[in-house]
Every structure is written in C-alpha cells, then in structure tokens.
Protein backbone atom coordinates (compact mmCIF):
# COMPACT_ATOMS: atom_id res chain seq x y z
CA UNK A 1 108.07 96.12 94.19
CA UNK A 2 111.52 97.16 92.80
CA UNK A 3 113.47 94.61 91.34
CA UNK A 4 110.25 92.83 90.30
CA UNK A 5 111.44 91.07 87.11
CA UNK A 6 114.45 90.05 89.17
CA UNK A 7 113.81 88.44 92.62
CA UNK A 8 111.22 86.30 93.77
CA UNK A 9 107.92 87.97 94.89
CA UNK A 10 104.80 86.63 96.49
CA UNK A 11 101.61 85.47 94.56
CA UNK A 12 99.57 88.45 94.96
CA UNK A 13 101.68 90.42 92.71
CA UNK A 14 100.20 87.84 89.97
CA UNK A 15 97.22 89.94 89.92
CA UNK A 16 95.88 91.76 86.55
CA UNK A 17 95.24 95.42 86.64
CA UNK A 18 92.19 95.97 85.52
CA UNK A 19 90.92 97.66 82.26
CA UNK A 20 89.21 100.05 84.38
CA UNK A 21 92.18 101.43 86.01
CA UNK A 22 93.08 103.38 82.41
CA UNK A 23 92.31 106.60 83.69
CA UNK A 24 95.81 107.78 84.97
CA UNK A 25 97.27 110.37 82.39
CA UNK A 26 97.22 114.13 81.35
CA UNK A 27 94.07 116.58 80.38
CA UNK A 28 93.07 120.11 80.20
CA UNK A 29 91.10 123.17 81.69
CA UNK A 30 87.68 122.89 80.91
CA UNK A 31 87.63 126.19 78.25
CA UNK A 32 90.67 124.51 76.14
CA UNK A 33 88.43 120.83 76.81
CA UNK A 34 85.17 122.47 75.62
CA UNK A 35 86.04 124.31 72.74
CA UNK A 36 88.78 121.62 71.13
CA UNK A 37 86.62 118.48 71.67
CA UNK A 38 83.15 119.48 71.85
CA UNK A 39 80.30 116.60 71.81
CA UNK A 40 76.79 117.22 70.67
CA UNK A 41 73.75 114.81 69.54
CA UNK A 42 72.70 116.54 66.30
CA UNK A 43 68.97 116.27 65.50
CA UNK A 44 69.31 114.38 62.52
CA UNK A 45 70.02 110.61 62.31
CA UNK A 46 68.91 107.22 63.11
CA UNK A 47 67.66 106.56 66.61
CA UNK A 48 66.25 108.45 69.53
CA UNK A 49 67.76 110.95 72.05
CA UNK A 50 67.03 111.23 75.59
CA UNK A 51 68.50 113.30 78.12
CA UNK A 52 67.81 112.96 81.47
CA UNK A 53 69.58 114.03 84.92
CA UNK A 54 69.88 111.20 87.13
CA UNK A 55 68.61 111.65 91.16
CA UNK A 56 69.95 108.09 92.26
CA UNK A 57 72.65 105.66 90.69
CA UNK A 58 69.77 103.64 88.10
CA UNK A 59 70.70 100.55 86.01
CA UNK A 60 70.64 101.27 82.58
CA UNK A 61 70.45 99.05 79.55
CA UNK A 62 72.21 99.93 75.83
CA UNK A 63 70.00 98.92 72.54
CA UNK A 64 71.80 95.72 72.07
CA UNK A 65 71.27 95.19 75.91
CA UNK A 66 74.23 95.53 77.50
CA UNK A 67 73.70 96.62 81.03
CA UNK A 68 75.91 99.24 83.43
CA UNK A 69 74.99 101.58 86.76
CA UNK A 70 74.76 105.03 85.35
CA UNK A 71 75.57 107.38 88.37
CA UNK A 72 73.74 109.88 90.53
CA UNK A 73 73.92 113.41 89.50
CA UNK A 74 75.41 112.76 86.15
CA UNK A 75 73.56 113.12 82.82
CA UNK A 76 72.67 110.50 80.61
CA UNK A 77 72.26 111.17 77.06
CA UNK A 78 71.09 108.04 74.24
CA UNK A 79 71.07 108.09 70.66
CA UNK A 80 70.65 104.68 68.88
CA UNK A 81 73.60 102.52 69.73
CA UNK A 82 75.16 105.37 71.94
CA UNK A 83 75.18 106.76 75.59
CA UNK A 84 77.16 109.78 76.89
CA UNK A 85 77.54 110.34 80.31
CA UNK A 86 78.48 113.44 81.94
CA UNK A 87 79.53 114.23 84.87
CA UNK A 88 78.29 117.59 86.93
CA UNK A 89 81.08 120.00 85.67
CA UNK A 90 80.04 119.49 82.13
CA UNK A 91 83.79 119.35 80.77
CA UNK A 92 84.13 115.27 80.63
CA UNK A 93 82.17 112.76 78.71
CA UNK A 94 82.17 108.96 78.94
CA UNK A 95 80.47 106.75 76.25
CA UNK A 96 79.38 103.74 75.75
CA UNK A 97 78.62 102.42 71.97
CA UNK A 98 77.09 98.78 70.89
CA UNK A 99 78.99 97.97 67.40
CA UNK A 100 78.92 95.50 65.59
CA UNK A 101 82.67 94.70 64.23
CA UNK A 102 84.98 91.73 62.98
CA UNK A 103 87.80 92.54 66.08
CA UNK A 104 88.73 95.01 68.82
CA UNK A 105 89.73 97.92 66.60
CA UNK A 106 86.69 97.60 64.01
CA UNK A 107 84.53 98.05 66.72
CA UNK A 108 86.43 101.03 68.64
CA UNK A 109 86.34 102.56 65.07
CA UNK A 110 83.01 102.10 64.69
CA UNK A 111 82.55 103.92 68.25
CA UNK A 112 84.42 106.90 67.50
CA UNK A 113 82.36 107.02 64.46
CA UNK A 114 79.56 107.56 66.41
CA UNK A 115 80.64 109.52 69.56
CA UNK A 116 83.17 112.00 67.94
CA UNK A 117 83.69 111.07 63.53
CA UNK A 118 86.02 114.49 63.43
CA UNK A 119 88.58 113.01 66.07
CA UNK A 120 91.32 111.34 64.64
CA UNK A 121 93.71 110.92 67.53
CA UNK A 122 96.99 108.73 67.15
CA UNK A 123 97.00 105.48 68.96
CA UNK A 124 99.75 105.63 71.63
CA UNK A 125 99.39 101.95 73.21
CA UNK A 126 96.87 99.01 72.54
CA UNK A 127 96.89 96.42 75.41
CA UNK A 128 94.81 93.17 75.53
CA UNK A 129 92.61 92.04 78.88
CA UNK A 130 92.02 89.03 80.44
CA UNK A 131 87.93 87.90 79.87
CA UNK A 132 86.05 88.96 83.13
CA UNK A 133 82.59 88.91 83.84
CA UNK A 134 80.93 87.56 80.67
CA UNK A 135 83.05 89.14 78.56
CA UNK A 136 85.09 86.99 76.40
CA UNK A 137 87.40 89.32 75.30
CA UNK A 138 88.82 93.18 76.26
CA UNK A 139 91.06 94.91 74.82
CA UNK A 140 92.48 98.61 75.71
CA UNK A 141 93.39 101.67 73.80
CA UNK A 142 95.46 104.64 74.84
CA UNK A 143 95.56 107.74 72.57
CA UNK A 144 98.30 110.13 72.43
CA UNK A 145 97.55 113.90 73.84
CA UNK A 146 99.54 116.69 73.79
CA UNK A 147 100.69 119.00 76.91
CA UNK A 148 99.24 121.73 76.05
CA UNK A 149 95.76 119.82 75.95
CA UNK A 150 95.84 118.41 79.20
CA UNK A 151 93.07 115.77 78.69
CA UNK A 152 93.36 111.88 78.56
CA UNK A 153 91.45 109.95 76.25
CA UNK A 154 90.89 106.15 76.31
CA UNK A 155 89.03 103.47 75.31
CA UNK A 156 88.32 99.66 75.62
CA UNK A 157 86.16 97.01 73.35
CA UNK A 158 84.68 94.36 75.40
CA UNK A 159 83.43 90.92 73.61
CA UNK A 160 80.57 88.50 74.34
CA UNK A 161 80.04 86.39 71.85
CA UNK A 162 79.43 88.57 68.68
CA UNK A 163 78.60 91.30 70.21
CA UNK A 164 81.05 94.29 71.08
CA UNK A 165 80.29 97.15 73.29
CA UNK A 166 83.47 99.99 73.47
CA UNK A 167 83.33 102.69 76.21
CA UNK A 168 85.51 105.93 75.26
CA UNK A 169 86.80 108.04 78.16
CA UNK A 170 87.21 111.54 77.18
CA UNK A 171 87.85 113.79 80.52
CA UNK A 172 90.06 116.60 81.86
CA UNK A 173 92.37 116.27 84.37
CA UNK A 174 90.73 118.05 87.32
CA UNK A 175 87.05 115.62 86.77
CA UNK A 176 88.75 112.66 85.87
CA UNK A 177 90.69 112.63 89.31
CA UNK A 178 87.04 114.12 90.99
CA UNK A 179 84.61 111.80 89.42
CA UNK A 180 86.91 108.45 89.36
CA UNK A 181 84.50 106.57 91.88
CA UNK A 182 81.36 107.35 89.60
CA UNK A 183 83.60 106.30 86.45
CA UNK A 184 84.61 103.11 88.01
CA UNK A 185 81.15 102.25 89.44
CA UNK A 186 80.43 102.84 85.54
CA UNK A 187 83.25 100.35 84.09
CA UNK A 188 82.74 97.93 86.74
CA UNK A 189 79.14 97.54 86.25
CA UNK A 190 79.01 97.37 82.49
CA UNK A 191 77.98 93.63 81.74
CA UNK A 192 76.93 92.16 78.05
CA UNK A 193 73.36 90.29 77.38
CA UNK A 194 71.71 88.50 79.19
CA UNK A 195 74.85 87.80 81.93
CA UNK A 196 74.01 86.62 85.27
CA UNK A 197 77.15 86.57 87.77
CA UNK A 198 77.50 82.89 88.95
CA UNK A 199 76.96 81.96 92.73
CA UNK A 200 77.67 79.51 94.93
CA UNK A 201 75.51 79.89 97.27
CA UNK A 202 73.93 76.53 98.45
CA UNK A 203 76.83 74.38 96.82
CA UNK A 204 79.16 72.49 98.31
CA UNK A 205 83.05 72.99 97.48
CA UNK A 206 84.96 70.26 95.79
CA UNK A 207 87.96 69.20 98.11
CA UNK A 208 91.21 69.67 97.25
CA UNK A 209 92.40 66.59 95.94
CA UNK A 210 95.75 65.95 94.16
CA UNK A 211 94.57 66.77 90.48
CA UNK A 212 92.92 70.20 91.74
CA UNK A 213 95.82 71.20 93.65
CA UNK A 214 98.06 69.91 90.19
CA UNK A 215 95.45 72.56 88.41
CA UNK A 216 96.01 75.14 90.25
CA UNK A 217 99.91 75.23 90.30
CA UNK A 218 99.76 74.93 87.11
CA UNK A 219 97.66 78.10 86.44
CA UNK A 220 100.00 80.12 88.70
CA UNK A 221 102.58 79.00 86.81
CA UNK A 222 101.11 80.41 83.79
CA UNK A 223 100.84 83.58 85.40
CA UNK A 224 104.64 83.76 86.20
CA UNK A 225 105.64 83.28 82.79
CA UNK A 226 103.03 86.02 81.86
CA UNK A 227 104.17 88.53 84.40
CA UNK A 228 107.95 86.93 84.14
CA UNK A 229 107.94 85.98 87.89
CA UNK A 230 110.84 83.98 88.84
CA UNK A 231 109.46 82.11 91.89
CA UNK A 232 106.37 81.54 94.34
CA UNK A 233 105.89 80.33 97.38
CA UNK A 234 102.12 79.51 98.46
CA UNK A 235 99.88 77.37 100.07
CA UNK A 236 96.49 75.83 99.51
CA UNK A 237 93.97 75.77 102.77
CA UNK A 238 90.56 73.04 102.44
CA UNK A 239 88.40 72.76 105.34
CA UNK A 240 91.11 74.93 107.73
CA UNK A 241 93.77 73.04 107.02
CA UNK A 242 96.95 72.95 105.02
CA UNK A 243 96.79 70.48 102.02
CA UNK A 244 99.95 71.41 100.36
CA UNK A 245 102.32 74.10 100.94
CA UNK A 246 105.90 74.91 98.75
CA UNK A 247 107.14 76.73 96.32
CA UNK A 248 107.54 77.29 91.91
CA UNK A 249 110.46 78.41 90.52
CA UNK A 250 113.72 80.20 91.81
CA UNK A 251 114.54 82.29 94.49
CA UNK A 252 116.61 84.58 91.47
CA UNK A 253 116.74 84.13 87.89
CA UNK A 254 120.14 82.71 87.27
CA UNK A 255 120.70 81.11 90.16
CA UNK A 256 119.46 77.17 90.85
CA UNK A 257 118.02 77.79 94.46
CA UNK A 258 114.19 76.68 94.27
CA UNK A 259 111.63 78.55 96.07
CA UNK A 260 110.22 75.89 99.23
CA UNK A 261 107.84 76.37 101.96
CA UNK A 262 110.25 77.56 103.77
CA UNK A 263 111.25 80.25 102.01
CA UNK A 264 111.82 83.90 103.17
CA UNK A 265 109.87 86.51 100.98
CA UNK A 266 109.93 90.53 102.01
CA UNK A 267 106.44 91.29 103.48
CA UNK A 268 106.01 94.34 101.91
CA UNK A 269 102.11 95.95 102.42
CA UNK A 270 101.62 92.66 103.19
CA UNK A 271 102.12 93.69 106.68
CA UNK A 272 99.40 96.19 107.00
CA UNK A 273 96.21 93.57 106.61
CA UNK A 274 98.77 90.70 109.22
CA UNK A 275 98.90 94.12 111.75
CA UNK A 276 95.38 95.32 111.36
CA UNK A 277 94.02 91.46 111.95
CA UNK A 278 96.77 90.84 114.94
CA UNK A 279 95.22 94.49 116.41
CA UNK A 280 91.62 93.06 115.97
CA UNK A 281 92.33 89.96 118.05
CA UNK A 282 93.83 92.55 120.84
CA UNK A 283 90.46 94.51 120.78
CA UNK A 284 88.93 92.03 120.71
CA UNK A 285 90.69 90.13 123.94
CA UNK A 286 89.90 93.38 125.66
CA UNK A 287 94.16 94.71 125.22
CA UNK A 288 93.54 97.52 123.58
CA UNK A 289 91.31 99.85 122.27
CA UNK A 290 90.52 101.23 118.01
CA UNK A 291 90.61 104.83 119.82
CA UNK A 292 93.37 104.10 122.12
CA UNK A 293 97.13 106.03 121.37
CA UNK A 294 99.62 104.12 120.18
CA UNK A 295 101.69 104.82 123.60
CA UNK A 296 98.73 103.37 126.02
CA UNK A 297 100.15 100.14 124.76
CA UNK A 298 103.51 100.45 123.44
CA UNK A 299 105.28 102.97 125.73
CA UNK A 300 108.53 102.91 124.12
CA UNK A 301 106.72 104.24 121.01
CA UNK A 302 106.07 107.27 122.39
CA UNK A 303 109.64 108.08 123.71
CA UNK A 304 111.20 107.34 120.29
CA UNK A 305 109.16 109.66 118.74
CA UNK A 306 110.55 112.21 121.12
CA UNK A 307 113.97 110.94 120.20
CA UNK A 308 113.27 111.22 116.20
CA UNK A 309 111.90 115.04 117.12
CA UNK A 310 114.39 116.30 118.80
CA UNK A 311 117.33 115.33 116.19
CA UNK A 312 115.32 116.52 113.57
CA UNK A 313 114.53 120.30 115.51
C-alpha cells in the first residue's frame, strides 16, 4: 500500500478500521501491571457486585441495557453502571461503564471515574468512528504509556441516542496479544438498547437504476476525499450483470489522466482470494486436488525451486 496518498488504489482500501482494532501498542509484565494499576470493587458504594467465572461465552446485559458476549473462562465482575472482565491470567482488565455525559470525553471521564478515579493518564490521540451497529456515534482514545510500563491502555465512547456506554482496555502486552479473539468477540458484540440488527431476509432488492448507481458513486467519492484517494475504478453488478462500470478521479494527483474501466490497478492481496477461487473451480473440475503438491500440477514449479536452492546454498 506504499505510495497510498499518491497513486490510484482500488476501492477496498476505502474501508474503515475499526474501533476495535485499538489494541496494537506497548504493556508490561504482570508484577509491574499488578502492583502499578491495581483494580478492586471496594465494598462500599452504590450498586451491587457479582463475580462470577464464566463456563461458556453468555450474553450479558449492562444496567442501562446495553448488551455484549462476555467470554468463556473469563471473569465477570458488576458494580452498578460497571463490568470488569478478566481474562484467565489475572493481569488485564476490560470494562465496560453506562454514563450518562454531554459528549465523548464527559462520558470516558465519567468511566474512569468509576473503573480506576486514581488514574490520570495523558491523552496521546483522540480519533472519531464512523456510527456502526446502532451506535450513532464512537469515538476513540489512546493514552500515553511509558516503556518501562509496558501496558497499553485505551478506550472508546459509543452513542445511541442519549445514552453512552465507554469500554476501557487496560492489558499487558503478553494477554493482550493472547486473549485478542475473546477481546474482539467482546467489542464486536457490544450493542446499545433495545438494537435489533436489520435483515433482509424475505425482501426483494431494489434494482440498480440510474439514481442508485448516481448514490453510490457519490458515497465513494466521499470516501476518497476522506481517505485522500486520488482515483477508483469499480463496477456495480444487479442480477449478474454489469450495470455500469468506470472510474472517479485520477490515475495520480497532479496529473489530468482520469481513472476508466479500463484502467490498470496493481493487484496487490487482491490476488490471493482471484487464486484461491480460480484453484476451487480446478478441484472442483476434478484438475487438481486441496492436498495435492504444488509440482503434481505445475512441474516447472518444482524445478525452480531447485534452481532458487542451489544459488542460495
């Protein structure tokens, strides 16, 4: 993806990383974790606590009913508008916290006021999401951590209406990486009130006629000017067939040449799902076999690879 900003690129590279994905950045042993950041419940205060050790992922509900998949094996604590999750080592915690708030850092204050009020972290980076499944609006927070600490702490308010729910991801290095699939399941689960995902089962699509396809151009070309994409080239398929094919923008910013349907554009990883499908049509004709070597079918594979050996021995 070099030269992104630069060259034209194809229009999967218009896609948003997700909030989720925050969990990328430095944390710490689990001794220098435990004793810098601990977390307890103390046994005063409004609300109730529950611990409980899960035996199968369960769906779980927060006291202003927001809903989420709380993993198996991990440990689920609540107190009033807060749940901690923990993960089996015991050196990680992810919460979740209802607040009520006027914007996105009201109510990620409000969270850290009730997951960790000591913790005063500086803000590093604060990064705004596109809405996605019922909630209106996300927004992400990055805190700054120091080498020696090792740990990576984030955060992200989500918005449905008036109601904000903030998870805080507070993990060491080692867990983090461990336990991402369990986090994610987690993140990508979490859902506000009363949401019910929308299907389309049993309708029937609208065709593609010329103001639809008009639509949708244009919201691609909102997307390159987000992502500062200086050309596209795409198609739209209805019913199997090709209702309009071309191209937005340039091939290279500065230069005039549009981007057509006929327009070259590097492959890239793109080539892995073409191969793997153009394979499955093979095994499926009976050519070749999922457990067949490479050199059963291509030969002249198998001799280069004794050519590449032997200059590098």
């Amino acid at each position: 993806m070099r030269g992104l900003r630069k060259h034209s690129t194809a229009v999967g590279v218009l896609d948003c990383a997700r909030l989720e994905d925050l969990w990328h950045a430095s944390q710490s042993s689990r001794s220098l974790f435990s004793s810098r950041f601990p977390f307890r419940l103390g046994r005063s205060g409004a609300g109730s606590r529950q611990r409980s050790l899960l035996s199968a992922d369960s769906g779980r509900t927060t006291a202003a009913g927001a809903t989420f998949t709380a993993p198996a094996g991990w440990t689920i604590v609540t107190k009033g508008p807060l749940v901690v999750l923990d993960p089996p080592e015991g050196d990680s915690h992810l919460a979740i916290v209802d607040a009520e708030a006027k914007d996105a850092e009201a109510a990620v204050a409000a969270a850290w006021a009730a997951y960790k009020p000591d913790v005063k972290r500086p803000l590093r980076l604060a990064t705004p999401g596109a809405p996605r499944n019922g909630w209106e609006e996300r927004k992400s927070f990055e805190y700054e951590t120091s080498p020696n600490e090792r740990v990576v702490v984030v955060a992200g308010a989500w918005r449905a209406g008036k109601a904000w729910v903030v998870f805080i991801l507070d993990a060491t290095e080692p867990t983090a990486e461990k336990r991402g699939a369990p986090i994610g399941l987690v993140l990508q689960s979490l859902r506000p009130k009363g949401y019910s995902r929308e299907s389309f089962a049993g309708k029937k699509a609208h065709p593609l006629n010329a103001a639809r396809i008009a639509t949708l151009k244009a919201f691609v070309e909102d997307g390159m000017k987000q992502y500062a994409v200086p050309g596209v080239g795409l198609s739209f398929l209805d019913g199997g067939k090709v209702v309009w094919e071309g191209g937005l923008g340039v091939k290279e910013l500065g230069k005039p040449d549009k981007v057509d349907a006929d327009t070259l554009f590097i492959a890239a990883s793109n080539t892995k799902a073409l191969t793997t499908l153009l394979l499955a049509e093979l095994a499926d004709e009976k050519k070749l076999g999922w457990n067949q070597p490479v050199t059963g079918s291509i030969p002249r594979s198998g001799s280069a690879t004794r050519r590449r050996r032997s200059r590098c021995s």
